[in-house]
ModelCIF file with pLDDT and N, C-alpha, C, O atoms, coordinates in Angstrom:
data_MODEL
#
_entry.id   MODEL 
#
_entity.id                         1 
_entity.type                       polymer 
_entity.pdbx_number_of_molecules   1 
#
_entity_poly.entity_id                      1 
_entity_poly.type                           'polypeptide(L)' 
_entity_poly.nstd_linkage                   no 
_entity_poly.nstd_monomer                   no 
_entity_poly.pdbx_seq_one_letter_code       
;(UNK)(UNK)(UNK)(UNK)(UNK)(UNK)(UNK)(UNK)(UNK)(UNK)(UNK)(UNK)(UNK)(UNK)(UNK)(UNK)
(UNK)(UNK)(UNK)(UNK)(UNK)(UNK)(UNK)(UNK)(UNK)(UNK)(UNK)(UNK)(UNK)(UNK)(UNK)(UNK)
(UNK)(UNK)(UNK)(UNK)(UNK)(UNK)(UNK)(UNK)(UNK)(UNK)(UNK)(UNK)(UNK)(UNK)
;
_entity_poly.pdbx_seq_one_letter_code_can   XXXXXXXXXXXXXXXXXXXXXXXXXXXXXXXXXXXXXXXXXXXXXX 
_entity_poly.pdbx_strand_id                 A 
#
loop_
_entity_poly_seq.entity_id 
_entity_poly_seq.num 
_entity_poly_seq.mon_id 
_entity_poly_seq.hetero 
1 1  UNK n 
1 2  UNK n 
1 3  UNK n 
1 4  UNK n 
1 5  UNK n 
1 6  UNK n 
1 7  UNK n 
1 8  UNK n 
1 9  UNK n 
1 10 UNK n 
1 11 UNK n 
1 12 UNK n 
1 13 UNK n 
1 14 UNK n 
1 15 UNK n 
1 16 UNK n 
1 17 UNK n 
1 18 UNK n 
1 19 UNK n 
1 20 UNK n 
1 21 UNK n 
1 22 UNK n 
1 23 UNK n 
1 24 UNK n 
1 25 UNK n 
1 26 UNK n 
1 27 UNK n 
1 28 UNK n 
1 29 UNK n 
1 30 UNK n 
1 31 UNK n 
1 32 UNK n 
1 33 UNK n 
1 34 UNK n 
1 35 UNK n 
1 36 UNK n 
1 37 UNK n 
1 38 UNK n 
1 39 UNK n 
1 40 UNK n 
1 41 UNK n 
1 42 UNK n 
1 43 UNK n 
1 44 UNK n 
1 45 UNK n 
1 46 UNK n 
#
_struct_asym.id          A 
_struct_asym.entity_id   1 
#
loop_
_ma_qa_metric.id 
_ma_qa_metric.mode 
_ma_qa_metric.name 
_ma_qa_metric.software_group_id 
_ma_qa_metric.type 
1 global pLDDT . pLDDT 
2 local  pLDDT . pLDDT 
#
_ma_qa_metric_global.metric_id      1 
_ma_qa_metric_global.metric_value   93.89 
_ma_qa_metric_global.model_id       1 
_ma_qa_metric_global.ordinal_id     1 
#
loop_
_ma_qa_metric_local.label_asym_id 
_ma_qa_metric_local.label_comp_id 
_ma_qa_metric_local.label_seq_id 
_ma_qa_metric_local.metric_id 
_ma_qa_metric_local.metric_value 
_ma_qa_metric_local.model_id 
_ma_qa_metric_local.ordinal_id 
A UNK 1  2 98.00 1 1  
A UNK 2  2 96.00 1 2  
A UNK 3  2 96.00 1 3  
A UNK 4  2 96.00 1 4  
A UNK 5  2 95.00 1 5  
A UNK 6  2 96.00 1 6  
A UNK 7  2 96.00 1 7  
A UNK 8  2 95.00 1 8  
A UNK 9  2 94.00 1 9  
A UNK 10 2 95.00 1 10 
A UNK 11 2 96.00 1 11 
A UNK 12 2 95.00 1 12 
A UNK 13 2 94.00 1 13 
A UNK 14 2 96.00 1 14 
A UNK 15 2 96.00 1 15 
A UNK 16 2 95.00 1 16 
A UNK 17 2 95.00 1 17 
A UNK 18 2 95.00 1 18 
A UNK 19 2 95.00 1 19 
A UNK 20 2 95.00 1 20 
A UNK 21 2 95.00 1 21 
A UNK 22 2 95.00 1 22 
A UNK 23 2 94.00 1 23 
A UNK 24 2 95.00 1 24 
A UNK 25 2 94.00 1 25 
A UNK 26 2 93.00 1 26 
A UNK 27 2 92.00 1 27 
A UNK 28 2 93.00 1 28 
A UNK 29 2 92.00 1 29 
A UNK 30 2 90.00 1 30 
A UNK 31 2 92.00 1 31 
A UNK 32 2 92.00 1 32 
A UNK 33 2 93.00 1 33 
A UNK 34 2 94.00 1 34 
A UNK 35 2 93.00 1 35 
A UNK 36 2 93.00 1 36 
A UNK 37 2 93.00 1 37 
A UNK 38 2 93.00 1 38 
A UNK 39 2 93.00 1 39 
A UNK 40 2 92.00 1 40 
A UNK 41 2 92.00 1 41 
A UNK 42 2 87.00 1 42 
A UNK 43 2 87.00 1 43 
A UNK 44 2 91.00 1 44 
A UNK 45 2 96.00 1 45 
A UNK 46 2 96.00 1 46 
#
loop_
_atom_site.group_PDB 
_atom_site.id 
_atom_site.type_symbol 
_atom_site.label_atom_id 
_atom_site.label_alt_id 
_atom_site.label_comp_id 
_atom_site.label_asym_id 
_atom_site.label_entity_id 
_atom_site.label_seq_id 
_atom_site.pdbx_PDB_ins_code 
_atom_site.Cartn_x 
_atom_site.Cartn_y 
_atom_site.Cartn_z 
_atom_site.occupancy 
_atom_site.B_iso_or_equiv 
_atom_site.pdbx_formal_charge 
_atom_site.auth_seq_id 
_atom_site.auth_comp_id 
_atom_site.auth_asym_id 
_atom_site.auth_atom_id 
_atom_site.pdbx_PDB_model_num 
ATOM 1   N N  . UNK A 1 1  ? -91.177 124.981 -15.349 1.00 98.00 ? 1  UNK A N  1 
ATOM 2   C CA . UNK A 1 1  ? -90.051 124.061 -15.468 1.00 98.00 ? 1  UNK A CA 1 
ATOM 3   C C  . UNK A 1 1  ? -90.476 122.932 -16.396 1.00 98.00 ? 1  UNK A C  1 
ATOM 4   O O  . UNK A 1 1  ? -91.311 122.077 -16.102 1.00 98.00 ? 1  UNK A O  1 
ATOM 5   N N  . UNK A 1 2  ? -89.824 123.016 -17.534 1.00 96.00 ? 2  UNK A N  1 
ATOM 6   C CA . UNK A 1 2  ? -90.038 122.094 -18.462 1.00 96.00 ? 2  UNK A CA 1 
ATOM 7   C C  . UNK A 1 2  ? -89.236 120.658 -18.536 1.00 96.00 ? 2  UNK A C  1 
ATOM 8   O O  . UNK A 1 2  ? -89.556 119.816 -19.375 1.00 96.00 ? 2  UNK A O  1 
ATOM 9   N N  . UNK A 1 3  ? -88.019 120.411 -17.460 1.00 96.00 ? 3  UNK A N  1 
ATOM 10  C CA . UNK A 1 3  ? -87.014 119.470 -17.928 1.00 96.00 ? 3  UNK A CA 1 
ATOM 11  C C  . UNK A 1 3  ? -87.999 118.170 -16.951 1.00 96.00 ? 3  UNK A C  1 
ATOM 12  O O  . UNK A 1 3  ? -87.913 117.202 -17.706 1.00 96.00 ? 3  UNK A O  1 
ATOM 13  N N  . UNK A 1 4  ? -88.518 117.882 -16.191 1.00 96.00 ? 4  UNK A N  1 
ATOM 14  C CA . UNK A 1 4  ? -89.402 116.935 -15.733 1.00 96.00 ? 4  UNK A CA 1 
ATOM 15  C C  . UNK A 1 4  ? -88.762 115.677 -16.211 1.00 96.00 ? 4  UNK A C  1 
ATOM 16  O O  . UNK A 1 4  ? -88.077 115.117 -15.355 1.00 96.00 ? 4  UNK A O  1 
ATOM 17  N N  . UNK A 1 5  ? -88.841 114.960 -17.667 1.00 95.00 ? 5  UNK A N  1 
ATOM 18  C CA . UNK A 1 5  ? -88.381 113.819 -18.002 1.00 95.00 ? 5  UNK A CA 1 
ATOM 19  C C  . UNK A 1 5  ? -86.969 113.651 -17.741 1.00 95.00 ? 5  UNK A C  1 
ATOM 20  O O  . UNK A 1 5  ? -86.487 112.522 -17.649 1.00 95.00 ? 5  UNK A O  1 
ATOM 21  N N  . UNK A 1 6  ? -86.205 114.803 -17.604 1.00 96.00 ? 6  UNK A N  1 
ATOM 22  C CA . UNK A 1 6  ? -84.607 114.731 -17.307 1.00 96.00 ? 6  UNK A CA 1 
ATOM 23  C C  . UNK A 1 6  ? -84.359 113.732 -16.043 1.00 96.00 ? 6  UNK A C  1 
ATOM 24  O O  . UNK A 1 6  ? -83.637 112.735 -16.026 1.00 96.00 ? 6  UNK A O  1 
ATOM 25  N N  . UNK A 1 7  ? -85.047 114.196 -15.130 1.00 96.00 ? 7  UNK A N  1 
ATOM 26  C CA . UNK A 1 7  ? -84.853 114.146 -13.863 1.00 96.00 ? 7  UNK A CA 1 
ATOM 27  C C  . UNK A 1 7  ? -85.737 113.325 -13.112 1.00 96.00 ? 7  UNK A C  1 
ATOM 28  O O  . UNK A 1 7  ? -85.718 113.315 -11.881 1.00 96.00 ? 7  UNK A O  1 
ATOM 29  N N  . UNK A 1 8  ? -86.646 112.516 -13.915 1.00 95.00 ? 8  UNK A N  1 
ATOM 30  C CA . UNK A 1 8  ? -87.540 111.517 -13.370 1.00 95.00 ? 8  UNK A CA 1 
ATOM 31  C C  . UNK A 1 8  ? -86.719 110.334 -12.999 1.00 95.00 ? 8  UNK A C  1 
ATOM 32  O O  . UNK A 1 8  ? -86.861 110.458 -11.782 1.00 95.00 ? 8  UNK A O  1 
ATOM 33  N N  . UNK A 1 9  ? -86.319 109.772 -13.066 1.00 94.00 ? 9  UNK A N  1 
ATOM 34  C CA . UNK A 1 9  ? -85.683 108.442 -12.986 1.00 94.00 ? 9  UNK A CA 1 
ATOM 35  C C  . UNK A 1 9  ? -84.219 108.697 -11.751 1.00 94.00 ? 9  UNK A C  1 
ATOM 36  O O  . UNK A 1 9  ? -83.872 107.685 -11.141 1.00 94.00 ? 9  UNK A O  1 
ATOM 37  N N  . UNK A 1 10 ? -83.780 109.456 -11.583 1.00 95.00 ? 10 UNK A N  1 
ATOM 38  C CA . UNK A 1 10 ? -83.131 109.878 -10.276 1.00 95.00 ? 10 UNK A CA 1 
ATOM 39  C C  . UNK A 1 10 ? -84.190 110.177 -9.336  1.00 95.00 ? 10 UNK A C  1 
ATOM 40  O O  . UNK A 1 10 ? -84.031 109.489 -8.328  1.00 95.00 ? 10 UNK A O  1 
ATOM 41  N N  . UNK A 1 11 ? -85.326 111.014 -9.248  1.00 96.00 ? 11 UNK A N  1 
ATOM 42  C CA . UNK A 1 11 ? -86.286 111.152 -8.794  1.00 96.00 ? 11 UNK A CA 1 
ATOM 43  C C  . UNK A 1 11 ? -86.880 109.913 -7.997  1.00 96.00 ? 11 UNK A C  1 
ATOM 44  O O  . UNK A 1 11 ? -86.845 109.813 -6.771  1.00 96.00 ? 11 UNK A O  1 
ATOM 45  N N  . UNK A 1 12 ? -87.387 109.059 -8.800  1.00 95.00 ? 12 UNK A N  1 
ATOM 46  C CA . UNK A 1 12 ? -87.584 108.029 -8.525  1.00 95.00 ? 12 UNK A CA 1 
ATOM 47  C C  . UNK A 1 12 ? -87.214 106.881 -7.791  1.00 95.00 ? 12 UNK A C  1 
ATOM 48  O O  . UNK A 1 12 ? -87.911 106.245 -7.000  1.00 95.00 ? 12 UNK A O  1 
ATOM 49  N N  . UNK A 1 13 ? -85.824 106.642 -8.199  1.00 94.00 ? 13 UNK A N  1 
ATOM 50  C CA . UNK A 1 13 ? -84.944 106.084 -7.889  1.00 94.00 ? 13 UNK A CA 1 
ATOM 51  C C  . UNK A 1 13 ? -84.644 106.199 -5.805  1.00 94.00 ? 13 UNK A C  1 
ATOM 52  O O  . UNK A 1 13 ? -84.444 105.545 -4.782  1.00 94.00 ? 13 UNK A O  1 
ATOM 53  N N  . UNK A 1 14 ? -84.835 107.614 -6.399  1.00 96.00 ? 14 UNK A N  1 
ATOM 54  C CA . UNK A 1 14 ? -84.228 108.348 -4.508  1.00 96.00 ? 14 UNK A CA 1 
ATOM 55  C C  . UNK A 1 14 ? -85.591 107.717 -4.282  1.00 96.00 ? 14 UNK A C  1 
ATOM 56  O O  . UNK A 1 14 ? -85.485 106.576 -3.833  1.00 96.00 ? 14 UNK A O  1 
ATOM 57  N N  . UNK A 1 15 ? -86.688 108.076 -4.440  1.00 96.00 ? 15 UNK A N  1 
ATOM 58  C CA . UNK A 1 15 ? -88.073 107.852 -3.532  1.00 96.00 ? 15 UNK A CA 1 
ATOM 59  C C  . UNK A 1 15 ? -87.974 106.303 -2.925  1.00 96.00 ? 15 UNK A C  1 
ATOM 60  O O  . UNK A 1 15 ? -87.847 105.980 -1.743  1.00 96.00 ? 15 UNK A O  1 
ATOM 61  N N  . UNK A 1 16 ? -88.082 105.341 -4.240  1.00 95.00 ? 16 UNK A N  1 
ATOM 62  C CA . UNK A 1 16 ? -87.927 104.079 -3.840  1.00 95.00 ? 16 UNK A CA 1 
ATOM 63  C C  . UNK A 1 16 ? -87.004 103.534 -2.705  1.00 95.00 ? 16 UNK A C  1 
ATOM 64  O O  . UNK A 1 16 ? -87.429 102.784 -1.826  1.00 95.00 ? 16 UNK A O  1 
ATOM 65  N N  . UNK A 1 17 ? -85.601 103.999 -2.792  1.00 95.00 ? 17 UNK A N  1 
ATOM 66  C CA . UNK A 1 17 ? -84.474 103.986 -2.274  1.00 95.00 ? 17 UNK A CA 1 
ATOM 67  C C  . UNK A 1 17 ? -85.076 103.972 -0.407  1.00 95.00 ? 17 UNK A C  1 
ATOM 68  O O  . UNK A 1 17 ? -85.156 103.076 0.433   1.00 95.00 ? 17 UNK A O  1 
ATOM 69  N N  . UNK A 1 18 ? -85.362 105.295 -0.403  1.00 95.00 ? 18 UNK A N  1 
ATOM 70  C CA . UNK A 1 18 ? -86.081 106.168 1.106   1.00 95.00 ? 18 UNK A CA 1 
ATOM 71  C C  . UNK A 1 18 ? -87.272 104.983 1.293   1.00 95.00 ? 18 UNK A C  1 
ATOM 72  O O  . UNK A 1 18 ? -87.401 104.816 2.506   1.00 95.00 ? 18 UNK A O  1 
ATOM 73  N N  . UNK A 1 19 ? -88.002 104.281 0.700   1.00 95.00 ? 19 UNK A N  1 
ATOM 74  C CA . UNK A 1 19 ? -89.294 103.563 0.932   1.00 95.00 ? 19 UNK A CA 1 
ATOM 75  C C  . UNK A 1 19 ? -88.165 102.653 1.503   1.00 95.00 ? 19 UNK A C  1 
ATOM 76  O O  . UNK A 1 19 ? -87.907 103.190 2.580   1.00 95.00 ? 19 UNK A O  1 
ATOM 77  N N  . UNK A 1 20 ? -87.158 101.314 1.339   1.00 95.00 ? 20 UNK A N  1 
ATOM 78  C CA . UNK A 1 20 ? -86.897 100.791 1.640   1.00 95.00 ? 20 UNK A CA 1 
ATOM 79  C C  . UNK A 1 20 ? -86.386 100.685 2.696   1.00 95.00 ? 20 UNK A C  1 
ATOM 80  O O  . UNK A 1 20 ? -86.615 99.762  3.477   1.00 95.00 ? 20 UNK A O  1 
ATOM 81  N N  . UNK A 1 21 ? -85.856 101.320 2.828   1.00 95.00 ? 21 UNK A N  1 
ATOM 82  C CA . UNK A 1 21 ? -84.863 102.055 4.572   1.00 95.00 ? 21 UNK A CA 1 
ATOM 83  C C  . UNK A 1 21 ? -86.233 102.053 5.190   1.00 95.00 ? 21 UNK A C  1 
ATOM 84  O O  . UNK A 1 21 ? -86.449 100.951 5.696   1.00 95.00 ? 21 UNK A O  1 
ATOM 85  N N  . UNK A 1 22 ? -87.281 102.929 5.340   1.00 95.00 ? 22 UNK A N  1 
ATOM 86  C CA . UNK A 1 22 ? -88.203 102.691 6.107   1.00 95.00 ? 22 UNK A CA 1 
ATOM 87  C C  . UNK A 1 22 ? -88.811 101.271 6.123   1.00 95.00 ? 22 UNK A C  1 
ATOM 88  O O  . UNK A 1 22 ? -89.428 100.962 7.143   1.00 95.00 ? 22 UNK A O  1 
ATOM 89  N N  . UNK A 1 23 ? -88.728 100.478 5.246   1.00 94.00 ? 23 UNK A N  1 
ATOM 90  C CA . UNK A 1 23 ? -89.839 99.338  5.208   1.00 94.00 ? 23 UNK A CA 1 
ATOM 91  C C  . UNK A 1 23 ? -88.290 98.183  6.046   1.00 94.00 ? 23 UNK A C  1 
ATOM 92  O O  . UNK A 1 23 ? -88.743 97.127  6.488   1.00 94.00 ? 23 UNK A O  1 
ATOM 93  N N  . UNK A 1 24 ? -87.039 98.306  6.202   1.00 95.00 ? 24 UNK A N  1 
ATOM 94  C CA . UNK A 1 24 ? -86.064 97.721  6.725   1.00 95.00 ? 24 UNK A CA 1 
ATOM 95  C C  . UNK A 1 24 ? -86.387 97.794  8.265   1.00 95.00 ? 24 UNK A C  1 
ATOM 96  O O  . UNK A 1 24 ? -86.579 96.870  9.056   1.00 95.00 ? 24 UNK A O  1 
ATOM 97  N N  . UNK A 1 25 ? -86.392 99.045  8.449   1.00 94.00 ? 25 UNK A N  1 
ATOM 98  C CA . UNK A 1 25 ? -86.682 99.872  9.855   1.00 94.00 ? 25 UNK A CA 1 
ATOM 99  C C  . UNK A 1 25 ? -87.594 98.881  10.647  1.00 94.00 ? 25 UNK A C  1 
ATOM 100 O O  . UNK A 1 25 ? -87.360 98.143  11.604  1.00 94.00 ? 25 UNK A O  1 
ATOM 101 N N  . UNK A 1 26 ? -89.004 99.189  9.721   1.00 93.00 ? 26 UNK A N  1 
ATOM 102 C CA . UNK A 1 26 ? -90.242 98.381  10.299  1.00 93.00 ? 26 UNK A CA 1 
ATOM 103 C C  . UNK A 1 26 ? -90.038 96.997  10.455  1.00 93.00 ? 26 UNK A C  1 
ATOM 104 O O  . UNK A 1 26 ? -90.567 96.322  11.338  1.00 93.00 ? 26 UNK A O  1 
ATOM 105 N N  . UNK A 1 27 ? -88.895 96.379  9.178   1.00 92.00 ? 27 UNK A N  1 
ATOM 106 C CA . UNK A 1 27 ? -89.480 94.736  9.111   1.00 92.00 ? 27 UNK A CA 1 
ATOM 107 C C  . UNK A 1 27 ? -88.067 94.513  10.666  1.00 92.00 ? 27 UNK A C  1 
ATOM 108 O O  . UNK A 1 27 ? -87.914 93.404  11.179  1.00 92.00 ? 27 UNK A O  1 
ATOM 109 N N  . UNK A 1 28 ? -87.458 95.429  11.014  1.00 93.00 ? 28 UNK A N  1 
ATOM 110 C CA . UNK A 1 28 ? -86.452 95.217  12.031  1.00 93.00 ? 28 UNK A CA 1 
ATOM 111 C C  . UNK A 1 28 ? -87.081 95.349  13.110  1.00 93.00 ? 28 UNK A C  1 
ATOM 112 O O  . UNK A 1 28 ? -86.882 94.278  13.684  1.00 93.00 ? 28 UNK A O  1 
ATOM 113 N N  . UNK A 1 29 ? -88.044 96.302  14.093  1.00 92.00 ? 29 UNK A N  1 
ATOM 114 C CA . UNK A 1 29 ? -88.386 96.615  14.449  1.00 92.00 ? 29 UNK A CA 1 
ATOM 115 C C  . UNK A 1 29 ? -89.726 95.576  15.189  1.00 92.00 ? 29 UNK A C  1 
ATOM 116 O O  . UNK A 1 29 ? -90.039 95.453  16.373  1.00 92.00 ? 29 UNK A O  1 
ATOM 117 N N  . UNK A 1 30 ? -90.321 94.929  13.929  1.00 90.00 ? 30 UNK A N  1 
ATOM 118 C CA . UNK A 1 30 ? -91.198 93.669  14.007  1.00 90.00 ? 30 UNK A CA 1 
ATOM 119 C C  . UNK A 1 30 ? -90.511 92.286  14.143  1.00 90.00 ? 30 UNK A C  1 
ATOM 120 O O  . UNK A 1 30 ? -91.079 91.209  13.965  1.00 90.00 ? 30 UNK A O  1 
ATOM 121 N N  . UNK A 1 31 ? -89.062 92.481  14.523  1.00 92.00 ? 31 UNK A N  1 
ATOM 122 C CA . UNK A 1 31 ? -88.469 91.292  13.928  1.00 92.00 ? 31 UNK A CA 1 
ATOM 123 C C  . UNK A 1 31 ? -89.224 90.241  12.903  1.00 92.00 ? 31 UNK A C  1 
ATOM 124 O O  . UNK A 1 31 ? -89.448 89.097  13.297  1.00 92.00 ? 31 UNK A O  1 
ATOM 125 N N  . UNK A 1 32 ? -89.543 90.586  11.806  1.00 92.00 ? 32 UNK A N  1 
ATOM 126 C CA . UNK A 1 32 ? -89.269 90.298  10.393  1.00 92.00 ? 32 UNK A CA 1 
ATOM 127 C C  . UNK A 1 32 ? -88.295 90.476  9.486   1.00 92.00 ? 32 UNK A C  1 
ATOM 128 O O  . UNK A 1 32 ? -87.492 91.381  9.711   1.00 92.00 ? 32 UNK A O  1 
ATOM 129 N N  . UNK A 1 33 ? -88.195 89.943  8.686   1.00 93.00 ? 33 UNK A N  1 
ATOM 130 C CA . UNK A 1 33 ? -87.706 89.916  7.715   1.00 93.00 ? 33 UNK A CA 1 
ATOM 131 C C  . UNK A 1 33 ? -87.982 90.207  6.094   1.00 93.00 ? 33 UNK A C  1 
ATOM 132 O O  . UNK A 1 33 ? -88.587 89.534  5.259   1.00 93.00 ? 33 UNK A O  1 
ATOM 133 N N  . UNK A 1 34 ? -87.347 91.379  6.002   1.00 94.00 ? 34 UNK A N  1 
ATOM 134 C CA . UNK A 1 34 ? -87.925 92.436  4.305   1.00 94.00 ? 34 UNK A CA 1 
ATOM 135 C C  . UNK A 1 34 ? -87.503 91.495  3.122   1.00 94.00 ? 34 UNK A C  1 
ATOM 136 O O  . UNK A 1 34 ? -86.328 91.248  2.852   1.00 94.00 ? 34 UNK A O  1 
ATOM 137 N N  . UNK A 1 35 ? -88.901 90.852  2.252   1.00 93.00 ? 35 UNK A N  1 
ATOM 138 C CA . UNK A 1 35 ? -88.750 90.270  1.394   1.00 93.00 ? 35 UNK A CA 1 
ATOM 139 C C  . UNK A 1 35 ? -88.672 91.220  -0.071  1.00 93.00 ? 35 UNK A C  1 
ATOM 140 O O  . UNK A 1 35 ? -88.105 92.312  -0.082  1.00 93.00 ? 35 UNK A O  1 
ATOM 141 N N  . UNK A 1 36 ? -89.156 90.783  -0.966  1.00 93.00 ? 36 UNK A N  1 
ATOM 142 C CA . UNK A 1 36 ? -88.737 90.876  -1.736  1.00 93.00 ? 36 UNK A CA 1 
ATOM 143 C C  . UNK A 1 36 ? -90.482 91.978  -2.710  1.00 93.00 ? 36 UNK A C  1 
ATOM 144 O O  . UNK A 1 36 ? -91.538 91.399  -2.454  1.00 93.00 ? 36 UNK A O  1 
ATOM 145 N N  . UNK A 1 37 ? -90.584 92.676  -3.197  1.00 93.00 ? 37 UNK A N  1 
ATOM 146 C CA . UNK A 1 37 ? -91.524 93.738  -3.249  1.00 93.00 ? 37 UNK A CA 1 
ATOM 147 C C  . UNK A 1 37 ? -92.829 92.897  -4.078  1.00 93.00 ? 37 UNK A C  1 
ATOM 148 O O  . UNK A 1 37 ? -92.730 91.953  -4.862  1.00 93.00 ? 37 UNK A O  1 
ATOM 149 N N  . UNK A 1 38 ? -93.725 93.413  -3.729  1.00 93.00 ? 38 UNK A N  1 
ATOM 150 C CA . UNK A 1 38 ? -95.367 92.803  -3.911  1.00 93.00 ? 38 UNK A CA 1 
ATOM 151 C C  . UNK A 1 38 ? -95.532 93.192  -5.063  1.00 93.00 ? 38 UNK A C  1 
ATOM 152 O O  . UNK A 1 38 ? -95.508 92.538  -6.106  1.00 93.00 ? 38 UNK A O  1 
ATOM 153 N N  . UNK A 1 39 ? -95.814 94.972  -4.790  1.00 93.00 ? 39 UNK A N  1 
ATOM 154 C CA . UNK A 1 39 ? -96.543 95.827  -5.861  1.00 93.00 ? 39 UNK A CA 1 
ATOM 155 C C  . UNK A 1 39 ? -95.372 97.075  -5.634  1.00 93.00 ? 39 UNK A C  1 
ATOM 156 O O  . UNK A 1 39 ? -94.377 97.101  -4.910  1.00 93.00 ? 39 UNK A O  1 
ATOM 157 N N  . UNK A 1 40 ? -95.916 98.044  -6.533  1.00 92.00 ? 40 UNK A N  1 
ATOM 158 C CA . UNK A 1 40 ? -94.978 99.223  -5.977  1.00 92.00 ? 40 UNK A CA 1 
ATOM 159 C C  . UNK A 1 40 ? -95.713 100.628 -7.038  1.00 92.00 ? 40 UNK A C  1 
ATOM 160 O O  . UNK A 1 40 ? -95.283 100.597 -8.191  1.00 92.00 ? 40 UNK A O  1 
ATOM 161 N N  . UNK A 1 41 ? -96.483 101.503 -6.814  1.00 92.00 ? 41 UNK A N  1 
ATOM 162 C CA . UNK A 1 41 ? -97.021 102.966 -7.186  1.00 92.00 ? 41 UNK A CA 1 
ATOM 163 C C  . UNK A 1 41 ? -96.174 103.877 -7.156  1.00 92.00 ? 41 UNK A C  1 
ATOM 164 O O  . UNK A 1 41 ? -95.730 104.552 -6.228  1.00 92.00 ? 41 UNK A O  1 
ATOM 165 N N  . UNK A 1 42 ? -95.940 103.854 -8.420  1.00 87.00 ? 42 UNK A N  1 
ATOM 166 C CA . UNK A 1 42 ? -94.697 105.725 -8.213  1.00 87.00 ? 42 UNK A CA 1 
ATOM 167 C C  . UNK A 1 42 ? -95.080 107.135 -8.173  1.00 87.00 ? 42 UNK A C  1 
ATOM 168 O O  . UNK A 1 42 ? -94.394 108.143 -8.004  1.00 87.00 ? 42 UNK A O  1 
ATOM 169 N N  . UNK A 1 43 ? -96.853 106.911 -8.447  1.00 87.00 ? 43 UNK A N  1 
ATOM 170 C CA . UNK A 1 43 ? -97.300 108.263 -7.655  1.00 87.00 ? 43 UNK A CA 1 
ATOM 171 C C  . UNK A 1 43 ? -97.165 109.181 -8.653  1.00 87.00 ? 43 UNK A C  1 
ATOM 172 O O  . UNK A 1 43 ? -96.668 108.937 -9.753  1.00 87.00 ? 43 UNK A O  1 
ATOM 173 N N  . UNK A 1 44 ? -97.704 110.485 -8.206  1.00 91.00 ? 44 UNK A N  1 
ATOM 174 C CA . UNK A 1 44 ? -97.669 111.661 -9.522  1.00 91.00 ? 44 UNK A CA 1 
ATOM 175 C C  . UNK A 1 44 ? -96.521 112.512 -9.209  1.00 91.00 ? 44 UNK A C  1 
ATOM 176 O O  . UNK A 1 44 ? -96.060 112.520 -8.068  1.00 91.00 ? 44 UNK A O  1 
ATOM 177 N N  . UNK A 1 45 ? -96.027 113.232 -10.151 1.00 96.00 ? 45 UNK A N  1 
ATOM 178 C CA . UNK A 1 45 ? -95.092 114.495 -9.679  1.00 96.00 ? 45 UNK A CA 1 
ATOM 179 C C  . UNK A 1 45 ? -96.077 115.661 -9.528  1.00 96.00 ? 45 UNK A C  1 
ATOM 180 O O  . UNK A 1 45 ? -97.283 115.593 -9.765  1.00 96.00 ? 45 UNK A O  1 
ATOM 181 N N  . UNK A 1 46 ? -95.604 116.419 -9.229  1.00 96.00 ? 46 UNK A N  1 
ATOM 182 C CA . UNK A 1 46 ? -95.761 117.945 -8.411  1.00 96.00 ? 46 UNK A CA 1 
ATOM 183 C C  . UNK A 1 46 ? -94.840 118.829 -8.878  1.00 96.00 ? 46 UNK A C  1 
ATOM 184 O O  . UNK A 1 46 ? -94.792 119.971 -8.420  1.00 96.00 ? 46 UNK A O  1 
#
């Protein structure tokens, strides 16, 4: 599968998306409050 660059940035997009919902979850959960992002690694594809 050669199209890889097509589809990176939707890719991405979703991953980040899914990180936040979980990091909402946790900062709810801790009663905290989800600021605003530190750092952020987008990791390799597969």
């Amino acid at each position: 599968f050669t199209g890889l660059n097509e589809i990176k940035p939707e890719m991405v997009q979703s991953a980040t998306k899914e990180a936040r919902e979980v990091a909402l979850k946790f900062a709810k959960d801790s009663d905290s409050i989800l600021g605003k992002i530190k750092q952020a690694n987008q990791g390799q594809f597969s």
